[in-house]
Protein backbone atom coordinates (compact mmCIF):
# COMPACT_ATOMS: atom_id res chain seq x y z
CA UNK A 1 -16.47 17.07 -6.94
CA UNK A 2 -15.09 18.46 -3.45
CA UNK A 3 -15.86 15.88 -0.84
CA UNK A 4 -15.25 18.29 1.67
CA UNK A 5 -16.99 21.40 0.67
CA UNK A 6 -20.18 19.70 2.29
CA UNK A 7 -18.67 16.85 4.24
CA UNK A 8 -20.92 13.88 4.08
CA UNK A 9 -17.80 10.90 3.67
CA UNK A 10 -18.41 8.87 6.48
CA UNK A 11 -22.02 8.01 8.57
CA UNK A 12 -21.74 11.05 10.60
CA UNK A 13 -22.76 13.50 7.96
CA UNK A 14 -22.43 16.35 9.63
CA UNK A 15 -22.43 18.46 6.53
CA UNK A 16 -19.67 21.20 7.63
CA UNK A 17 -17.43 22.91 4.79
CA UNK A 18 -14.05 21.84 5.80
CA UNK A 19 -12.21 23.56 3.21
CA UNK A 20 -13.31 26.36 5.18
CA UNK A 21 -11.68 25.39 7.95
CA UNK A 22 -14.82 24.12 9.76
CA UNK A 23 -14.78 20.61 11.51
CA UNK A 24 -17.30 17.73 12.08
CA UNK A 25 -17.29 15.36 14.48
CA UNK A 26 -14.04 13.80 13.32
CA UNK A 27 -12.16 17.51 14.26
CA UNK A 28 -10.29 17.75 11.47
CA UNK A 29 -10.23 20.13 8.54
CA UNK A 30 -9.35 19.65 4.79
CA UNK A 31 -5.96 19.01 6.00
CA UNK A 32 -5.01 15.84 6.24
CA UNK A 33 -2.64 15.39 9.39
CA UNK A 34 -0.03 12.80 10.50
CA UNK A 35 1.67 12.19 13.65
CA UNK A 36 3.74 9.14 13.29
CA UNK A 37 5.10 6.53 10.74
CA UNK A 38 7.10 3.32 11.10
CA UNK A 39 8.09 -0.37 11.02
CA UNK A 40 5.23 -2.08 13.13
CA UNK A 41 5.88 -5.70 14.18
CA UNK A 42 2.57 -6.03 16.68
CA UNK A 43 0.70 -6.44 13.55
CA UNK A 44 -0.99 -9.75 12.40
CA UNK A 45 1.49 -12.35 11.28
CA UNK A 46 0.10 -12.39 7.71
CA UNK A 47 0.98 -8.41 7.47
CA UNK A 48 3.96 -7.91 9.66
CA UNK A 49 5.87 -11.22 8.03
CA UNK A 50 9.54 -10.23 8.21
CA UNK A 51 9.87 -6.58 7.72
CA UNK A 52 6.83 -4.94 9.65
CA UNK A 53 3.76 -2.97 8.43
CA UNK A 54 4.90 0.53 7.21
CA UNK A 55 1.91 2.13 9.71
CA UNK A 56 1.36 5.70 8.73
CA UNK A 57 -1.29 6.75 11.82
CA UNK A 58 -3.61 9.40 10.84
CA UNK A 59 -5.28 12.51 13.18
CA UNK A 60 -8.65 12.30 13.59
CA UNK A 61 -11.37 9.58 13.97
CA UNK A 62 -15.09 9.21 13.06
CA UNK A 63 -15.57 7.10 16.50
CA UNK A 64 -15.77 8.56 19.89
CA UNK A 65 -14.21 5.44 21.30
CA UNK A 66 -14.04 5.90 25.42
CA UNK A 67 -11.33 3.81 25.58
CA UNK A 68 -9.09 4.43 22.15
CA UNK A 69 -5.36 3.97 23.26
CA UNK A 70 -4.71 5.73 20.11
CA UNK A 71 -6.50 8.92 21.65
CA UNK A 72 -3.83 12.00 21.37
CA UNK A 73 -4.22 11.05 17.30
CA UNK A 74 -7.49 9.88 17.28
CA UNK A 75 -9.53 12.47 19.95
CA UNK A 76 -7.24 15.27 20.52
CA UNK A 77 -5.76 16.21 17.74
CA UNK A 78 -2.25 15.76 17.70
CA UNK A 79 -0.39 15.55 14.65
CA UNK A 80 1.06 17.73 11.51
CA UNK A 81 -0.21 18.85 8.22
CA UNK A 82 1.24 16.95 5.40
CA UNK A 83 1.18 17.15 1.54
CA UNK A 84 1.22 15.02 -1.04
CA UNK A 85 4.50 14.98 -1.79
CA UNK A 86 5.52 14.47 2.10
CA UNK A 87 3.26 11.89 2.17
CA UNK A 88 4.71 9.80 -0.67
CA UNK A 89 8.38 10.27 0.64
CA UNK A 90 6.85 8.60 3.59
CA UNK A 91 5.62 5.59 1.75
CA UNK A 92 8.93 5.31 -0.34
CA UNK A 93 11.06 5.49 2.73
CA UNK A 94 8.74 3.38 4.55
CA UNK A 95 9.32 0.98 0.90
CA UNK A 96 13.01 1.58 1.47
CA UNK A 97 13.15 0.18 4.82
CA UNK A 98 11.54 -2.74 4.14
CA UNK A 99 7.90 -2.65 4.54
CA UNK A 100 6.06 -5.54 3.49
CA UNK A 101 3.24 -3.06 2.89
CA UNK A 102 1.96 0.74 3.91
CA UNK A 103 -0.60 0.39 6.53
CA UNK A 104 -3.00 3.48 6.44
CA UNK A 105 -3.96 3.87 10.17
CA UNK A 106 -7.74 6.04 11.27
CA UNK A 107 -8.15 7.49 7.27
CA UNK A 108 -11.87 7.18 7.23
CA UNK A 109 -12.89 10.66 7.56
CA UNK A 110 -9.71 11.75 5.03
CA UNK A 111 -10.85 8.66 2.15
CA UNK A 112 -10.83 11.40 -0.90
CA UNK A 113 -7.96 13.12 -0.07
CA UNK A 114 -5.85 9.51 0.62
CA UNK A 115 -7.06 7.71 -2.33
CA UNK A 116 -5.40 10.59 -4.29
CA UNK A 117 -2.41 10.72 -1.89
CA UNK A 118 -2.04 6.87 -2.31
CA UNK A 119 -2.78 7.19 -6.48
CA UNK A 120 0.46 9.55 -6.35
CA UNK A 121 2.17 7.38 -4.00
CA UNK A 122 2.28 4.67 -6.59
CA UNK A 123 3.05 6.61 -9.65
CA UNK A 124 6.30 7.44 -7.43
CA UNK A 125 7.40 4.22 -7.50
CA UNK A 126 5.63 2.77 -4.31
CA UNK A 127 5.11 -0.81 -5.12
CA UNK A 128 4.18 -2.59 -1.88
CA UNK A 129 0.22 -2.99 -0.74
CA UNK A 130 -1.59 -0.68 0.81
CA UNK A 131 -3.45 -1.63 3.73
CA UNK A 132 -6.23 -0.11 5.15
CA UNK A 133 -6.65 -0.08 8.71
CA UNK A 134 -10.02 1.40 10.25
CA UNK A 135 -13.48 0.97 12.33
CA UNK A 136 -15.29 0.24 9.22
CA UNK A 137 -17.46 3.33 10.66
CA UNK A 138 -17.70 4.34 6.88
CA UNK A 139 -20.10 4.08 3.76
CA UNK A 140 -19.64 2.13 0.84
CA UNK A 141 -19.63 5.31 -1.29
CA UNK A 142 -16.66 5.99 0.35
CA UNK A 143 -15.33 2.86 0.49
CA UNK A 144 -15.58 2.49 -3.80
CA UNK A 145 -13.29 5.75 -4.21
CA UNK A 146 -10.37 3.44 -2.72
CA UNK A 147 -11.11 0.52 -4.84
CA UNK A 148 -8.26 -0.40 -6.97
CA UNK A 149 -5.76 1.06 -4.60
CA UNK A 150 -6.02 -0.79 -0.92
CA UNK A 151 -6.02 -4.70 -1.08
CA UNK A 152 -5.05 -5.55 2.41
CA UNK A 153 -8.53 -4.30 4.88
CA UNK A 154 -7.82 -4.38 8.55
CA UNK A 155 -11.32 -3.46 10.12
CA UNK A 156 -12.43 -3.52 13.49
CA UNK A 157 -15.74 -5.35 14.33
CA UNK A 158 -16.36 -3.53 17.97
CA UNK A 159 -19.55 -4.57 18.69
CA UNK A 160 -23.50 -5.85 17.06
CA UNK A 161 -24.72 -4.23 20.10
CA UNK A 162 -26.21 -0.91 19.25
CA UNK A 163 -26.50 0.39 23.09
CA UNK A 164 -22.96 -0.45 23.73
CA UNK A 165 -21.99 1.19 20.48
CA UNK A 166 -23.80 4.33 21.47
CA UNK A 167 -22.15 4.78 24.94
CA UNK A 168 -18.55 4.05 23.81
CA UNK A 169 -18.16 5.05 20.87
CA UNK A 170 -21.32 7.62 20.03
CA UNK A 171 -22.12 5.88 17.62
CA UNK A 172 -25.28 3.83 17.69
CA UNK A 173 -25.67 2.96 14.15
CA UNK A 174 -22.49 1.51 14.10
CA UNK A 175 -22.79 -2.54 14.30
CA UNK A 176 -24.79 -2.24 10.90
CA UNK A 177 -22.89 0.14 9.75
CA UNK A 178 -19.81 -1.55 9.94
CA UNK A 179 -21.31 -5.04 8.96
CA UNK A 180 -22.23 -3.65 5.45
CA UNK A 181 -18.67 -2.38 5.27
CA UNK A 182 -17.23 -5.56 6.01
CA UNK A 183 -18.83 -7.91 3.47
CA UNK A 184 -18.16 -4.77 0.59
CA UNK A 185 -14.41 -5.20 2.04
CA UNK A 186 -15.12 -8.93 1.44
CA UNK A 187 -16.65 -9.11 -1.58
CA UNK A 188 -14.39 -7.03 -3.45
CA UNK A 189 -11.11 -8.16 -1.82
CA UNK A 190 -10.67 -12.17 -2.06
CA UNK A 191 -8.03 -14.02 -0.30
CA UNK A 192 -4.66 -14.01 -1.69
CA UNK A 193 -1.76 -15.37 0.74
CA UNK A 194 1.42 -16.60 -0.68
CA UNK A 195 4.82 -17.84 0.92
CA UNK A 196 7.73 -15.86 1.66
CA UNK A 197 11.24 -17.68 2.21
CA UNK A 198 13.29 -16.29 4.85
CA UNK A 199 15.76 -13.40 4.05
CA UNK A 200 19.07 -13.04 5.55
CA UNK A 201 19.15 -11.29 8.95
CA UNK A 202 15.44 -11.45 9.19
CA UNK A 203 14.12 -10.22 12.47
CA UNK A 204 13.27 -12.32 15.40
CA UNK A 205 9.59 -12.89 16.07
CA UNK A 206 7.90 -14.44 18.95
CA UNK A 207 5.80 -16.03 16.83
CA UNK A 208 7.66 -17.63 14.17
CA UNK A 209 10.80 -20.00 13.93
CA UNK A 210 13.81 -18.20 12.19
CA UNK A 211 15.18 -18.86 9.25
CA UNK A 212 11.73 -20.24 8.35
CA UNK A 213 9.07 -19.55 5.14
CA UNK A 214 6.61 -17.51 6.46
CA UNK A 215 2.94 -16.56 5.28
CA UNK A 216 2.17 -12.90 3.56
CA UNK A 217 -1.14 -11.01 2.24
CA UNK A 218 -1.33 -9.50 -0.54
CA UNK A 219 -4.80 -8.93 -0.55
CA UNK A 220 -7.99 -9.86 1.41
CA UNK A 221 -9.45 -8.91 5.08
CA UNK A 222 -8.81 -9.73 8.53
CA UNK A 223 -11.45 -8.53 10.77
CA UNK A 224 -10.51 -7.63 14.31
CA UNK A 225 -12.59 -7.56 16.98
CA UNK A 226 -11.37 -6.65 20.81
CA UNK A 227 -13.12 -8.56 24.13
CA UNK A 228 -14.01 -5.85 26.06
CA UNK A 229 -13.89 -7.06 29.90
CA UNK A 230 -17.26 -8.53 31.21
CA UNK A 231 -19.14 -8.48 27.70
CA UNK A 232 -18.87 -12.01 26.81
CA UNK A 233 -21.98 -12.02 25.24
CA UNK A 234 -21.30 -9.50 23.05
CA UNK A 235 -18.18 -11.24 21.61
CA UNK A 236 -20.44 -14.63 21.23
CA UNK A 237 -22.53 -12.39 19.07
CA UNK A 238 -19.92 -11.32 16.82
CA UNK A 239 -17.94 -14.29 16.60
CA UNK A 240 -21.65 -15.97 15.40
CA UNK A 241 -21.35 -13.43 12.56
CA UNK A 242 -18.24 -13.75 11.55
CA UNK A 243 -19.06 -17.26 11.02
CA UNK A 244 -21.77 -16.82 9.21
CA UNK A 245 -20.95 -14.25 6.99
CA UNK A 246 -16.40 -13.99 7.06
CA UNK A 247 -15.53 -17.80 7.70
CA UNK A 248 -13.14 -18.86 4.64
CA UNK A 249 -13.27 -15.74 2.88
CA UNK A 250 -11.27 -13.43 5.17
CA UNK A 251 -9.01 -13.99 8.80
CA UNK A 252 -10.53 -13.58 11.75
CA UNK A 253 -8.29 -11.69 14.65
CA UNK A 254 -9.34 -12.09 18.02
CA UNK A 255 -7.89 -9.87 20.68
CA UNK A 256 -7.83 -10.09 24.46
CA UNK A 257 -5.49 -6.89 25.01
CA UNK A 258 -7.78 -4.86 26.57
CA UNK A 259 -5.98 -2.30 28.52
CA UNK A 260 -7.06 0.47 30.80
CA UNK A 261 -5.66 3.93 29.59
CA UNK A 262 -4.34 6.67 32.14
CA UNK A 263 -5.81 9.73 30.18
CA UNK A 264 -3.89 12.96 30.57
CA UNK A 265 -6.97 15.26 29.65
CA UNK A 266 -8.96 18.30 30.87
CA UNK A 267 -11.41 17.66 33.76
CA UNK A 268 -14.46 17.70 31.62
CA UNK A 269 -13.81 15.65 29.09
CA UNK A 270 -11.88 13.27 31.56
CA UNK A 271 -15.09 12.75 33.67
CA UNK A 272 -17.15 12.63 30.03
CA UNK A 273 -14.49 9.50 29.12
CA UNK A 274 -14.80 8.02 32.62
CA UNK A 275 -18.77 7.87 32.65
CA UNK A 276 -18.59 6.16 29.07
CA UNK A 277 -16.28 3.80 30.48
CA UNK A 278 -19.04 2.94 32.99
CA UNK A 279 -20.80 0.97 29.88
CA UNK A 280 -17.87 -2.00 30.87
CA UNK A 281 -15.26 -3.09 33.17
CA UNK A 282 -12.39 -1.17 32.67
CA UNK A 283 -9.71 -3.26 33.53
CA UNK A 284 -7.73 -6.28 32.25
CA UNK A 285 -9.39 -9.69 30.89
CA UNK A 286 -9.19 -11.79 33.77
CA UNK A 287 -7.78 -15.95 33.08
CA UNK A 288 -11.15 -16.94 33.25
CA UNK A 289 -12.10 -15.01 30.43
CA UNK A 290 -9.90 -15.76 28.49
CA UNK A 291 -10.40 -19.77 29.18
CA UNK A 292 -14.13 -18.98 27.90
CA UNK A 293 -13.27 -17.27 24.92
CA UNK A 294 -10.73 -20.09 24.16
CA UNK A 295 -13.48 -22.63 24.33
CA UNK A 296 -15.74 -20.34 22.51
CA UNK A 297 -12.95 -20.19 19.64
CA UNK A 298 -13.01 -24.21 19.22
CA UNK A 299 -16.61 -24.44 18.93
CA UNK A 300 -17.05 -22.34 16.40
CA UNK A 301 -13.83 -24.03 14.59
CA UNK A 302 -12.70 -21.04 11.62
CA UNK A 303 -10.26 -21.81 9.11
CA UNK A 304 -8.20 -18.73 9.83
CA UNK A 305 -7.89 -17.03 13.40
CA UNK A 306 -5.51 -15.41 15.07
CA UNK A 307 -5.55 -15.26 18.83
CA UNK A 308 -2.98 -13.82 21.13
CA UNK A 309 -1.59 -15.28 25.04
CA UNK A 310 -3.12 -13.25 27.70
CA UNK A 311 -0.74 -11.21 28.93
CA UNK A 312 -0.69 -8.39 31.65
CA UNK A 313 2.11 -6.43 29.78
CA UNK A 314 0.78 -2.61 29.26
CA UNK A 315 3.99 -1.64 28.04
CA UNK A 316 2.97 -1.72 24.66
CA UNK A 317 0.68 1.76 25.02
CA UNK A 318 2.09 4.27 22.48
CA UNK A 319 2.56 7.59 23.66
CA UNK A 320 2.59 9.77 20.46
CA UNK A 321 3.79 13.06 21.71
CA UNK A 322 7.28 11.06 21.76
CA UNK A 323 9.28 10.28 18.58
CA UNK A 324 9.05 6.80 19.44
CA UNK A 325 5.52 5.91 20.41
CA UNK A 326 6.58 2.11 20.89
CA UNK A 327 8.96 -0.14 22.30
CA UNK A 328 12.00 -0.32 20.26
CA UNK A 329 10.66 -3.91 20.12
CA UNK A 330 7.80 -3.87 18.87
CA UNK A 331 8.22 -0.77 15.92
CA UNK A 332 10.92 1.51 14.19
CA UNK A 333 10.07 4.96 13.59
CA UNK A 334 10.84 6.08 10.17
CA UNK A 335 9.07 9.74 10.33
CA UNK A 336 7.42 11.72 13.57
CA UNK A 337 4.98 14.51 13.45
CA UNK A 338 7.25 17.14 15.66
């Protein structure tokens, strides 16, 4: 079966032949393209642990997401063509260099042609997990084909609000959607954490002592969700289902990074971005916020969250058009689309 002859892999369905070149609303073809590949240490402790996430950040996106810092990759394109073979002497040298595990960055609307990518990947020698890092914008149909080969899930829950879903990310069906994606993710991935002792000249982390054990994942799911400025409600809402239906069964990541983006885009779909943008505050989360969301965390009282420090720090956007997207602090570039 050609899951692309009559594209119907992730909610969308838009039905287009890519192997003829045509494109959904993800904008990509057949091809599967790449634009970057690295170390990441901004990860989540339990997947970062002392050598980094081996990201591998995909073109393309089945979201619309108005403000997606990832948007050169995720919105406009940017990126090369890569094979299989390419791809798994990215995953070896991503191995080599001491990944704790190969973090597969925006694949939804590419799930086919990765599970077979990753299935070669591993007959090449790649031993470390794969991790699989998306919106959970995707079906369970999908989802099954990459059973057996990803045991570390990183998915986003944006939103249960289906308004606010529909004007940022054009996507109203997404909170249920994504909430059947995250209990199959659940369901078929339990927890497994061990503890790693300390290798020699093991990278400083603001978040860890050195020379210290430190926790790793070999399989399970951390949910993320991101506050989006003035929507408190809306992260009350999922946090309430996350206890309900994620509490001791996967990690719960809470972000307050919200960032405003300065878009370097055409006019049109600039002022298209800007009126989405409308549907929140765009700006940073404000102390106060934060406070709340704090207090919010200890009421609900989950056995496994990660929160970060507010910070006002924007020096963390990645600009991919550069062979290093990151600061040299927070990744290591091991391959670059150009």
């Amino acid at each position: 079966m050609n899951h692309y002859e009559n594209c119907m892999q992730c909610p969308k369905k838009c039905g287009v032949n890519r192997t003829q070149k045509q494109k959904g609303f993800c904008q990509e073809t057949d091809d599967l393209k790449i634009a970057f590949a690295g170390l990441h240490f901004g990860e989540e402790p339990l997947v970062t642990v002392f050598g980094g996430s081996g990201t591998i950040f995909i073109t393309g996106c089945t979201l619309r997401c108005a403000f997606c810092q990832n948007y050169q990759i995720s919105q406009n394109g940017y990126g090369s063509d890569v094979d299989s073979k390419e791809f798994t002497k990215m995953c070896l040298d991503l191995q080599n260099a001491g990944a704790e595990n190969i973090n597969i960055v925006t694949g939804s609307h590419h799930i086919p042609k990765l599970a077979e990518f990753i299935r070669a990947a591993k007959d090449a020698g790649v031993t470390i997990p794969f991790c699989w890092n998306s919106s959970a914008y995707e079906t369970i149909e999908s989802l099954e084909l990459l059973k057996g080969l990803v045991t570390i899930w990183l998915p986003d829950l944006k939103t249960l609000s289906s308004s606010l879903s529909k004007d940022l990310f054009l996507a109203p069906d997404y909170p249920q959607v994504a909430a059947n994606a995250i209990k199959w993710m659940i369901q078929n991935n339990p927890l497994k954490i061990k503890t790693v002792e300390s290798p020699k000249n093991a990278k400083s982390i603001e978040w860890a002592q050195d020379g210290e054990p430190r926790e790793k994942m070999e399989q399970g799911v951390i949910i993320r969700h991101l506050f989006l400025p003035g929507k408190f409600q809306e992260t009350a809402d999922v946090l309430q289902w996350l206890k309900e239906n994620a509490d001791t069964k996967s990690c719960i990541s809470l972000m307050n990074q919200y960032t405003p983006v300065s878009f370097d885009e055409e006019k049109t779909k600039l002022e298209r971005r800007q009126k989405a943008l409308k549907a929140i505050e765009n700006r940073l989360v404000s102390k106060e916020e934060d406070l709340d969301i704090q207090d919010l965390i200890e009421a609900y009282d989950f056995e496994y969250l990660f929160y970060q420090e507010l910070s006002n720090d924007t020096s963390w956007l990645p600009d991919f058009t550069k062979p290093q997207p990151f600061s040299n602090a927070l990744a290591t570039p091991i391959w670059h689309c150009k």
